[in-house]
N, C-alpha and C. Protein backbone atom coordinates (compact mmCIF):
# COMPACT_ATOMS: atom_id res chain seq x y z
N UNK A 1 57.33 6.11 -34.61
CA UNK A 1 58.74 6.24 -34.31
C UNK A 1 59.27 7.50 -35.00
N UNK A 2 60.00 8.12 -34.50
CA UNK A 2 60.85 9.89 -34.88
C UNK A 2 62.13 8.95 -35.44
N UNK A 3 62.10 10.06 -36.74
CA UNK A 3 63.25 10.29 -37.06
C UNK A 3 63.82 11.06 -37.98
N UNK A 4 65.28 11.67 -37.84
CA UNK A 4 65.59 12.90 -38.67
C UNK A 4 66.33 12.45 -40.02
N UNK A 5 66.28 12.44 -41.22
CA UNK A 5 66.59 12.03 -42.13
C UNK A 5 68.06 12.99 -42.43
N UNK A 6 69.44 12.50 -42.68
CA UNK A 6 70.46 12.70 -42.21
C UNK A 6 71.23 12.88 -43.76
N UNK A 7 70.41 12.22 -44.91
CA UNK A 7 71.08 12.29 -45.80
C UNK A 7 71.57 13.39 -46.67
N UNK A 8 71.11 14.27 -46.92
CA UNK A 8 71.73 15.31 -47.16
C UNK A 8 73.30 15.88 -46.36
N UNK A 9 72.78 15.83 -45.26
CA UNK A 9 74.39 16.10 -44.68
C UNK A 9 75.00 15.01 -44.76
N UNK A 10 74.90 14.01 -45.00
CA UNK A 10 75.73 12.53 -45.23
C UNK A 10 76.55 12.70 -46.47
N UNK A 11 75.43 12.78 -47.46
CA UNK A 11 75.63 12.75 -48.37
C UNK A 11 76.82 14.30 -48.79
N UNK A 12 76.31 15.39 -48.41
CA UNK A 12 77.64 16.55 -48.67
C UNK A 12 78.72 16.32 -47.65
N UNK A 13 78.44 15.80 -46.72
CA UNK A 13 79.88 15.41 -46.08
C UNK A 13 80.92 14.45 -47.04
N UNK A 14 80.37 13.93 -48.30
CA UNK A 14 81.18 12.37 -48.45
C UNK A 14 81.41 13.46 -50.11
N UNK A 15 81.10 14.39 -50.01
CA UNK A 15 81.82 15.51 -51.22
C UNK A 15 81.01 15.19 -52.63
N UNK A 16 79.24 14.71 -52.34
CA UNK A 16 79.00 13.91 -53.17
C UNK A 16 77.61 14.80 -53.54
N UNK A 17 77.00 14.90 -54.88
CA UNK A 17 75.81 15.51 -55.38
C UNK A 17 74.93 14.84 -55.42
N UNK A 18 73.78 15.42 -55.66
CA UNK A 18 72.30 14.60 -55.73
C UNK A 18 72.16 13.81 -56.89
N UNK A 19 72.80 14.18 -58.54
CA UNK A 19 73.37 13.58 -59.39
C UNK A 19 74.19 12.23 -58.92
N UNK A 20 75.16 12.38 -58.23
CA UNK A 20 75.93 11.61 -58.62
C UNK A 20 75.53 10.09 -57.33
N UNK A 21 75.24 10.56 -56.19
CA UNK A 21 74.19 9.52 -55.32
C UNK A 21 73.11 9.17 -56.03
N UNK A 22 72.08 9.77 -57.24
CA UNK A 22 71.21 9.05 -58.05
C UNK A 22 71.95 8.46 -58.67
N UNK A 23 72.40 8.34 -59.73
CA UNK A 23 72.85 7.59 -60.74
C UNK A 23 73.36 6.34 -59.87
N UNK A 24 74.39 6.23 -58.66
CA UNK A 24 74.71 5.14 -58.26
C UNK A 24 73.54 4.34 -57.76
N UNK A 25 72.46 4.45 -57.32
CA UNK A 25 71.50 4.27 -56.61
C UNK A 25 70.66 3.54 -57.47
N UNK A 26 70.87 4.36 -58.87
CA UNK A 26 69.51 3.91 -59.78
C UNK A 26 68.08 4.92 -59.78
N UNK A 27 68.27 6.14 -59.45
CA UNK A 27 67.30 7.13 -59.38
C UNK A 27 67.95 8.51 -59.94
N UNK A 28 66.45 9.40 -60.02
CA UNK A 28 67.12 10.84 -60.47
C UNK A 28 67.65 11.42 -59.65
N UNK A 29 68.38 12.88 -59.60
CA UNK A 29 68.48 13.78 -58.62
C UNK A 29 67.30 14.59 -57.83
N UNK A 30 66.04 14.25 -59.20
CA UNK A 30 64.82 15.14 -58.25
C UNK A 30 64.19 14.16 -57.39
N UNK A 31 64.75 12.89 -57.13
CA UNK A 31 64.05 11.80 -56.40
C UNK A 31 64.73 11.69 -54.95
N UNK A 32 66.16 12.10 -55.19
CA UNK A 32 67.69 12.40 -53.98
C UNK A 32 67.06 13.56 -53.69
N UNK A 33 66.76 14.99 -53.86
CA UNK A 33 66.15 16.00 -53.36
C UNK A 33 64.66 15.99 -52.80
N UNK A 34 64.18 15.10 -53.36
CA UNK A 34 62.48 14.96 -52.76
C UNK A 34 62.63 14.28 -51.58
N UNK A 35 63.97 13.38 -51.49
CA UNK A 35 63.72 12.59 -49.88
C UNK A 35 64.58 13.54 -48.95
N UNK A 36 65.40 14.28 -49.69
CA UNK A 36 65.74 15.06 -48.45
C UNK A 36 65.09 15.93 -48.33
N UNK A 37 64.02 16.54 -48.76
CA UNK A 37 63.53 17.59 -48.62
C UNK A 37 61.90 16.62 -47.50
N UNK A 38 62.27 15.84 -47.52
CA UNK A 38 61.38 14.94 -47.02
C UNK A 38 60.01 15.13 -47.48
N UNK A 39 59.73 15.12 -49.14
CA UNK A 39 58.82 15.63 -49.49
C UNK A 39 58.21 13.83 -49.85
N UNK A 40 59.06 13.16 -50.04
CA UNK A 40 58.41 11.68 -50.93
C UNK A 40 59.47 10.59 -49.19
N UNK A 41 58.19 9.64 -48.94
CA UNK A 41 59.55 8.90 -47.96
C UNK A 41 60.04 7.83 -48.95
N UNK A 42 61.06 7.72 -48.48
CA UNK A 42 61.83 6.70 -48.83
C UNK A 42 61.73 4.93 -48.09
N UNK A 43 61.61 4.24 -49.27
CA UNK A 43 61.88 2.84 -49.34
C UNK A 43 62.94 2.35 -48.53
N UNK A 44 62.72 1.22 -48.09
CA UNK A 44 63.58 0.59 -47.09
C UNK A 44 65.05 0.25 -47.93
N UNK A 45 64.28 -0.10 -49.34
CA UNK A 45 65.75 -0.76 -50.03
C UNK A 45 66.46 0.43 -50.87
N UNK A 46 65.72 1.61 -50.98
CA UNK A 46 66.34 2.95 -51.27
C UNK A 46 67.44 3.38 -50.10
N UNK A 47 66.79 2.94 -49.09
CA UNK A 47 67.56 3.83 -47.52
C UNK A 47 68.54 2.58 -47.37
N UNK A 48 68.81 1.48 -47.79
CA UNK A 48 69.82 0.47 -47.76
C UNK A 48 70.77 0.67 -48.81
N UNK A 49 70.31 1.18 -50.19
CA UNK A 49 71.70 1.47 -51.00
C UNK A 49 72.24 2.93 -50.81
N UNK A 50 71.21 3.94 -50.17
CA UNK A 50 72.36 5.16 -50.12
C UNK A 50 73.27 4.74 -49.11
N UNK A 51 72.99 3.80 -47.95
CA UNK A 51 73.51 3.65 -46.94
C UNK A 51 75.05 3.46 -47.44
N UNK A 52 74.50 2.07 -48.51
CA UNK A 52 76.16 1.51 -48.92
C UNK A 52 77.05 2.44 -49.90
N UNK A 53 75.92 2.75 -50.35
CA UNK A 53 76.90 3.81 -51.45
C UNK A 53 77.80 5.31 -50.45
N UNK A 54 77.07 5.49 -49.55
CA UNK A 54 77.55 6.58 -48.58
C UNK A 54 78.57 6.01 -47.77
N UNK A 55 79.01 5.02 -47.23
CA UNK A 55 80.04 4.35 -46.46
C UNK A 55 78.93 4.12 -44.90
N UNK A 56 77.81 4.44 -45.03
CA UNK A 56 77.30 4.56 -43.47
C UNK A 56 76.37 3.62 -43.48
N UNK A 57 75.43 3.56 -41.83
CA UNK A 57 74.25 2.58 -41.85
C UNK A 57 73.33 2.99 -42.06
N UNK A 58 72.01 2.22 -42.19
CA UNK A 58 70.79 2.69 -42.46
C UNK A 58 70.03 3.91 -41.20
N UNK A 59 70.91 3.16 -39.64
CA UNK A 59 70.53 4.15 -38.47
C UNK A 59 71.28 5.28 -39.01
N UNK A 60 72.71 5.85 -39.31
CA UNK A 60 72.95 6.81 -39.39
C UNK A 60 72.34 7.57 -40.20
N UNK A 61 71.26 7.44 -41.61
CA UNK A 61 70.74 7.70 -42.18
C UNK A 61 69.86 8.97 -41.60
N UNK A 62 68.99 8.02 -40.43
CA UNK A 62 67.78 8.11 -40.26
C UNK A 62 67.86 8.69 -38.65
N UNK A 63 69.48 9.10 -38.39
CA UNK A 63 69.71 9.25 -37.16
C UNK A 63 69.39 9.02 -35.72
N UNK A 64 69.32 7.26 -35.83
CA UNK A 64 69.80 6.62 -34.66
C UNK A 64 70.92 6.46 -34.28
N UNK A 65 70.76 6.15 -32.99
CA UNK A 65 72.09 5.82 -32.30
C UNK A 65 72.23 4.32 -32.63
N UNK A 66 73.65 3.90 -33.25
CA UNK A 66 73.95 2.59 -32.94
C UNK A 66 73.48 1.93 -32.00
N UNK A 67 72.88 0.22 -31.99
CA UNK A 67 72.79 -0.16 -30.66
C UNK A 67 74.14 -0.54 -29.98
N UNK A 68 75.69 -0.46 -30.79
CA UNK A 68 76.44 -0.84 -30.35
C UNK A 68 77.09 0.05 -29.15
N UNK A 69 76.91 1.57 -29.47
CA UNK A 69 77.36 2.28 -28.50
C UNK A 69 75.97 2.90 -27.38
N UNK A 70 75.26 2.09 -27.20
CA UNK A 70 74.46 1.92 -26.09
C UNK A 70 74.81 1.31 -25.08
N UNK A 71 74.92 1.65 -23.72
CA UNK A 71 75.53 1.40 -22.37
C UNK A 71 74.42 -0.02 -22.49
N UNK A 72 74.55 -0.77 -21.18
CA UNK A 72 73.91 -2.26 -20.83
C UNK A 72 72.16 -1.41 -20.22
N UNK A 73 72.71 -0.50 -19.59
CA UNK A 73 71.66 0.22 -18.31
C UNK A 73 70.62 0.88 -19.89
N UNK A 74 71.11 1.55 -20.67
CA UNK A 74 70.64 2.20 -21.79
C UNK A 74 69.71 1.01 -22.59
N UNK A 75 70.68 -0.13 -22.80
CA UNK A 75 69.60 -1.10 -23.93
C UNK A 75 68.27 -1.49 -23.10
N UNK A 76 68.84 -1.66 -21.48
CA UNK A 76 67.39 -1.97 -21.01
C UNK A 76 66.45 -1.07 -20.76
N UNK A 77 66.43 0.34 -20.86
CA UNK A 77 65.80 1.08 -21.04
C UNK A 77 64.64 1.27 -22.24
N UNK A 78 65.64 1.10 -23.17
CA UNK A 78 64.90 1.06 -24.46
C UNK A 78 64.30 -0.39 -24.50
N UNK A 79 64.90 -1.38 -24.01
CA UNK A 79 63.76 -2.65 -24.15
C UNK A 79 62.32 -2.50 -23.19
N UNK A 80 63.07 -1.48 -22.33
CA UNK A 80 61.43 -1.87 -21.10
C UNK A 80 60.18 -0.76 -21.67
N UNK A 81 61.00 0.38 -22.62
CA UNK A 81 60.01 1.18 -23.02
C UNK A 81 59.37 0.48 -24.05
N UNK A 82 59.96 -0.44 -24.77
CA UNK A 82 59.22 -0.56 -25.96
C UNK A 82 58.13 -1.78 -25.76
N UNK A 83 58.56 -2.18 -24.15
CA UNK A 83 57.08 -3.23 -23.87
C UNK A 83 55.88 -2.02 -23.19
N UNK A 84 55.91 -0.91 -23.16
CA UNK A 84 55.19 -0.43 -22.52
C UNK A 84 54.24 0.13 -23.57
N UNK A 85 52.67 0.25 -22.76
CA UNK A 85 51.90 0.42 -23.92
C UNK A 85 51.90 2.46 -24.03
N UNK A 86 51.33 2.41 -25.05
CA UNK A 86 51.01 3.90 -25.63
C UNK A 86 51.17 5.35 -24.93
N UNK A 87 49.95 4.86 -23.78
CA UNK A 87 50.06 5.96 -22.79
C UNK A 87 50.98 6.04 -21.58
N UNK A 88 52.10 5.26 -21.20
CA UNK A 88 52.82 4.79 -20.28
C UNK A 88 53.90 5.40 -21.22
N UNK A 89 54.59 5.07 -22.56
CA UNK A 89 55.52 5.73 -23.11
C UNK A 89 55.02 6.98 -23.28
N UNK A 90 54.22 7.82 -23.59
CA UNK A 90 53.94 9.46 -23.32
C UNK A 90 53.69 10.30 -21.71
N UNK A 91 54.23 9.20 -21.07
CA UNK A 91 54.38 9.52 -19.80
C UNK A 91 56.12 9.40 -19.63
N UNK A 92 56.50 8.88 -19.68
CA UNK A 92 57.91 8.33 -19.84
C UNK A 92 58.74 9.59 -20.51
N UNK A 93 58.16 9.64 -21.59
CA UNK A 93 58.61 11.38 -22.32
C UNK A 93 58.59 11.87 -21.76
N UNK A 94 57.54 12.15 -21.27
CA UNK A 94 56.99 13.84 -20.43
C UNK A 94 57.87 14.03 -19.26
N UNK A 95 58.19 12.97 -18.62
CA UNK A 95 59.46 13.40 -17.72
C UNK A 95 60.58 13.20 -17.79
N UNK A 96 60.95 12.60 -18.91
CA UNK A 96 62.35 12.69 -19.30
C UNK A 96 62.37 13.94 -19.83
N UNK A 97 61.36 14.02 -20.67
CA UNK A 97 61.62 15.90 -21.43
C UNK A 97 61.61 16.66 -20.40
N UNK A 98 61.20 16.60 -19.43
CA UNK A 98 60.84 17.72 -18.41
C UNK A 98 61.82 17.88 -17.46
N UNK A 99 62.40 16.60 -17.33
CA UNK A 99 63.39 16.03 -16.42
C UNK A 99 64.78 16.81 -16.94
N UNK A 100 65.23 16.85 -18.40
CA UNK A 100 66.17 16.95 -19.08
C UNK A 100 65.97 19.16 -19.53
N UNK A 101 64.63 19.40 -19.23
CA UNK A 101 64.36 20.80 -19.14
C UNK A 101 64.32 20.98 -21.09
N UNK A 102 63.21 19.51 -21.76
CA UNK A 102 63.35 19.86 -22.75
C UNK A 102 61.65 20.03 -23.13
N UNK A 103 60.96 21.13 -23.90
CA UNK A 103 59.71 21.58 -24.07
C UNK A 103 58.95 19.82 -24.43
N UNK A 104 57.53 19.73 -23.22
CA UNK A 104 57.28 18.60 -23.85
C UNK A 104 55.76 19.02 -25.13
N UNK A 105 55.69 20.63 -25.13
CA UNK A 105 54.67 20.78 -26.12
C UNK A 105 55.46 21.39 -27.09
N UNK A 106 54.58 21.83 -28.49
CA UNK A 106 55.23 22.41 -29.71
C UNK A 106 55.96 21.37 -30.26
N UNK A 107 57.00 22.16 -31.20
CA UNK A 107 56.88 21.38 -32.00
C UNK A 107 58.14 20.27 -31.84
N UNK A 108 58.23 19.76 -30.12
CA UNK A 108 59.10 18.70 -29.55
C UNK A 108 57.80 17.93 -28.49
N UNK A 109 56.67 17.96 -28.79
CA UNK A 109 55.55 16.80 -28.19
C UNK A 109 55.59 15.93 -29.40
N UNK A 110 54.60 14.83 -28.30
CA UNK A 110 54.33 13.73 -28.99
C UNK A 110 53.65 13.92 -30.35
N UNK A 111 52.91 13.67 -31.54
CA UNK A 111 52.21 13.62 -32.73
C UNK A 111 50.72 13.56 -31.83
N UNK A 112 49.83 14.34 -32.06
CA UNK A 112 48.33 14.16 -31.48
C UNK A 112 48.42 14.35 -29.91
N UNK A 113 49.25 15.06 -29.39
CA UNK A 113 48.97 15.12 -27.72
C UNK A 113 49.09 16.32 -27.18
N UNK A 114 48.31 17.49 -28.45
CA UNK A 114 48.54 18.49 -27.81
C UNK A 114 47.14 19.04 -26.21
N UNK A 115 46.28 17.51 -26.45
CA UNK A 115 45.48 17.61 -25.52
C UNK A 115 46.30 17.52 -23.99
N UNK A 116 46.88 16.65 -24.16
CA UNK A 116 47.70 16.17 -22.95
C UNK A 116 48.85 17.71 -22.33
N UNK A 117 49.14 18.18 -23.50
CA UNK A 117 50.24 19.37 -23.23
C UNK A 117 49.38 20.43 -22.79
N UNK A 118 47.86 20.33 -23.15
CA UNK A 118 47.67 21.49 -22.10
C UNK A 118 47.09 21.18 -20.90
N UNK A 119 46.52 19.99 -20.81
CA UNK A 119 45.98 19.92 -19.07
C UNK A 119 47.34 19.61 -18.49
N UNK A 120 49.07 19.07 -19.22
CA UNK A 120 50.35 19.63 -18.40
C UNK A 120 50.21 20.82 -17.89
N UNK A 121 49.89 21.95 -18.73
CA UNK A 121 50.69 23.25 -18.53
C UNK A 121 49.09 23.85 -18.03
N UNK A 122 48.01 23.39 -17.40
CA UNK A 122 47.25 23.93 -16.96
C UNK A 122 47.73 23.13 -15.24
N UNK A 123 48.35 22.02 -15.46
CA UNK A 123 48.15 21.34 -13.61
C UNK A 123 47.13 20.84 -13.37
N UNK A 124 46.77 20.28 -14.45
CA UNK A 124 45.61 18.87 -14.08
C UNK A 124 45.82 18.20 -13.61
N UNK A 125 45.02 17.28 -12.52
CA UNK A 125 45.45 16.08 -11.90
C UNK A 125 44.84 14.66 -12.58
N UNK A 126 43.57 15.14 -13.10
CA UNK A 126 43.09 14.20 -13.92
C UNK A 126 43.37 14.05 -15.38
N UNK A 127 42.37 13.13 -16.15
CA UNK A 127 42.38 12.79 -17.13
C UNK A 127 43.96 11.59 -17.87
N UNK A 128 44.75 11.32 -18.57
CA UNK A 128 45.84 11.06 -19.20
C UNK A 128 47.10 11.84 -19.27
N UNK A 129 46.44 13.11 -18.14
CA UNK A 129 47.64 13.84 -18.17
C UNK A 129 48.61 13.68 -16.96
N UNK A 130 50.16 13.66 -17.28
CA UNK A 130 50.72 13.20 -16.16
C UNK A 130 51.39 14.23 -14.83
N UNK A 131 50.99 14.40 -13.75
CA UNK A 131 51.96 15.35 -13.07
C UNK A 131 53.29 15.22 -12.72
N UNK A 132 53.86 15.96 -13.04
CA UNK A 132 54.87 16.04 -13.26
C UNK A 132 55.17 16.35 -11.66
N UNK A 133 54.93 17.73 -10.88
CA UNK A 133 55.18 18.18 -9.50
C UNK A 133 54.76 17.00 -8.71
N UNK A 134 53.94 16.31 -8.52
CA UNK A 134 53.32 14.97 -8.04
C UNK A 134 54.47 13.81 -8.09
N UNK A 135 54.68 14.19 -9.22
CA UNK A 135 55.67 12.51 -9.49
C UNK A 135 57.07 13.15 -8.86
N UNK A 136 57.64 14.25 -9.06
CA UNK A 136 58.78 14.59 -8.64
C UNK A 136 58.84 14.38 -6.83
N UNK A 137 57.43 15.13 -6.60
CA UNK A 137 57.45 14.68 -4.69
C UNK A 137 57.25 13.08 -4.34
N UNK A 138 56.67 12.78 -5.00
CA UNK A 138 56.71 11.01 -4.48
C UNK A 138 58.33 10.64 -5.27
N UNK A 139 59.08 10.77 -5.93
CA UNK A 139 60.62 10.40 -6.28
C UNK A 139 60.65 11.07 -4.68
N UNK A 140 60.96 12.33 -4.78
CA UNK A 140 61.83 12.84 -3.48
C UNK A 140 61.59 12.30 -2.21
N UNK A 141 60.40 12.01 -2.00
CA UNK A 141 60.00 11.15 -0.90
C UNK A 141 60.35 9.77 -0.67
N UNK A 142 60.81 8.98 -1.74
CA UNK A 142 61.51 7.51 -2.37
C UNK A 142 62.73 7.84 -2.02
N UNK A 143 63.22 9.11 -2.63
CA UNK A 143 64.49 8.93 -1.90
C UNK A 143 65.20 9.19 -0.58
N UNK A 144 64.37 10.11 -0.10
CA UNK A 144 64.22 10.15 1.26
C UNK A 144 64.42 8.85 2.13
N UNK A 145 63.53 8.43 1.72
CA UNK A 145 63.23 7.02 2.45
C UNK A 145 64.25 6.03 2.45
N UNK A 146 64.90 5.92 1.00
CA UNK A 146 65.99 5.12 0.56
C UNK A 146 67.19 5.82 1.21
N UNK A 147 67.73 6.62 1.67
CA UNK A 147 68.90 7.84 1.89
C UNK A 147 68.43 6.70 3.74
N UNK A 148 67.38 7.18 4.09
CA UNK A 148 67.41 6.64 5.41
C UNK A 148 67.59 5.28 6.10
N UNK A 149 67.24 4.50 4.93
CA UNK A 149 67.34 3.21 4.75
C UNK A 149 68.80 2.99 5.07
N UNK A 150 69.42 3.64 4.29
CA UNK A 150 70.66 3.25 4.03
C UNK A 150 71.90 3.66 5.03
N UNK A 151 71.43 4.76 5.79
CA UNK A 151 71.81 5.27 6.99
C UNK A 151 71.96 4.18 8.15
N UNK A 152 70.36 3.68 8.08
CA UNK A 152 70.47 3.09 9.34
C UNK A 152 71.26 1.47 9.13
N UNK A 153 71.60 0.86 7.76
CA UNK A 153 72.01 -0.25 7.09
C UNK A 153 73.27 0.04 7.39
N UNK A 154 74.03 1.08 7.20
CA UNK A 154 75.70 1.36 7.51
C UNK A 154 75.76 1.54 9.06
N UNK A 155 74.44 2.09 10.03
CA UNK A 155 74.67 2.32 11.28
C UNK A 155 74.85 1.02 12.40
N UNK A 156 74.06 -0.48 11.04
CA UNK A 156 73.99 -1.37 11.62
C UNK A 156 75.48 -2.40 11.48
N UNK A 157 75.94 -1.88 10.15
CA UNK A 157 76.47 -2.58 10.17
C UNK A 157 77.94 -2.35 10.92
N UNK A 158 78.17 -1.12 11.40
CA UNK A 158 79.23 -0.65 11.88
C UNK A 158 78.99 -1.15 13.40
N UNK A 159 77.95 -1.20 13.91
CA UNK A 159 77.63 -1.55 15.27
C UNK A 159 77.61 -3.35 14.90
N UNK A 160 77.71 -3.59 14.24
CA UNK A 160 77.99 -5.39 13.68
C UNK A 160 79.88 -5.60 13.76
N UNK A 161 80.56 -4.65 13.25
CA UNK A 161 81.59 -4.38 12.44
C UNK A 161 82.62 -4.16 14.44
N UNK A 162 81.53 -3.15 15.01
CA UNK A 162 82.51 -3.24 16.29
C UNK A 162 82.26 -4.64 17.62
N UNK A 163 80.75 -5.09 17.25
CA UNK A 163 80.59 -6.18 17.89
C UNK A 163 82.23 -7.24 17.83
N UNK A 164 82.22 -7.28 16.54
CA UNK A 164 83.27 -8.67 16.10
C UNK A 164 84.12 -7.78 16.53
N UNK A 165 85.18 -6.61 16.34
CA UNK A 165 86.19 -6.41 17.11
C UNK A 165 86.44 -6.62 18.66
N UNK A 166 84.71 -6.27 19.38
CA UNK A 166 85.30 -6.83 20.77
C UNK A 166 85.11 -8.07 21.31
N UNK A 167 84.80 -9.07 20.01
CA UNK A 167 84.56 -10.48 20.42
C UNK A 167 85.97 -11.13 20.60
C-alpha cells in the first residue's frame, strides 16, 4: 500500500517544531525528523499520538482520503479492487494511470514492475503485460454497441409511446 507521509507539513502548518511535537509525544526531535525524513517508519501508536496531538487523523497523516468523503460509486470501487488479486490490480492502474494521462513507469509504477512497463511501452501482447490500445478498442466497441442498443430501446419505445396514442 502507497503512502505519502504528511507530517511535516501537518505538523508546520499547526505552527509547531520537531521539539515541541517530541516532547508531547514522548520522543526526541531527531526521532520527529527521522520519520519525516522517512528515514525510520513509524509505529502505529506513534502515528496515533501525532495524529491527536496535531488536531488530525491517522489518514491525514499518511495522506488518505477520508472514507467519509468518498462518493457510494467510489467506496465500491475501492471495495471491488481490494478483492482483486495482484495482477488484476496492476492492470487496473495501468489504465487508470493511462486513462488519467498519468506515467505508469518511473518513479509513478508499481514497486517491482518495471518488467511489465517495458513490454507496455514496447506493445506486447503477451506475457502480464496489459494492452492498453486493445482494451481501449474493445471499450469503444462496448460502447458502440451500448449507444446502439439504446437507440433502438428509445426507437421502440416511441413507436410503443405512439401505438397507445392511437389506441
Amino acid at each position: 500500500m502507497r503512502y505519502v507521509l504528511l507530517l511535516k507539513k501537518i505538523r508546520k502548518s499547526r505552527g509547531m517544531t520537531q521539539d515541541e511535537l517530541g516532547k508531547k509525544i514522548g520522543v526526541t526531535s531527531r526521532v520527529v525528523g527521522s520519520w519525516e525524513r522517512v528515514e525510520t517508519p513509524m509505529q502505529i501508536e506513534d502515528v496515533c499520538k501525532c495524529a491527536e496531538v496535531l488536531g488530525c487523523t491517522p489518514n491525514d497523516l499518511v495522506g488518505w482520503p477520508d472514507a467519509s468523503s468518498l462518493s457510494d460509486a467510489e467506496k465500491d470501487l475501492l471495495s471491488s479492487f481490494r478483492r482483486c488479486d495482484e495482477l488484476v490490480r496492476a492492470s487496473i492502474l495501468i489504465v487508470c494511470r493511462n486513462s488519467a494521462g498519468i506515467s505508469i513507469c518511473g518513479d509513478e509504477s508499481i514497486p517491482g514492475d518495471e518488467e511489465r512497463c517495458r513490454a507496455f511501452e514496447e506493445g506486447w501482447d503477451e506475457g502480464p503485460c496489459l494492452n492498453v490500445r486493445r482494451l481501449r478498442r474493445e471499450l469503444f466497441e462496448r460502447d458502440k454497441t451500448i449507444a446502439k442498443l439504446k437507440a433502438r430501446l428509445a426507437e421502440k419505445e416511441s413507436v410503443d409511446v405512439r401505438r397507445q396514442i392511437n389506441e
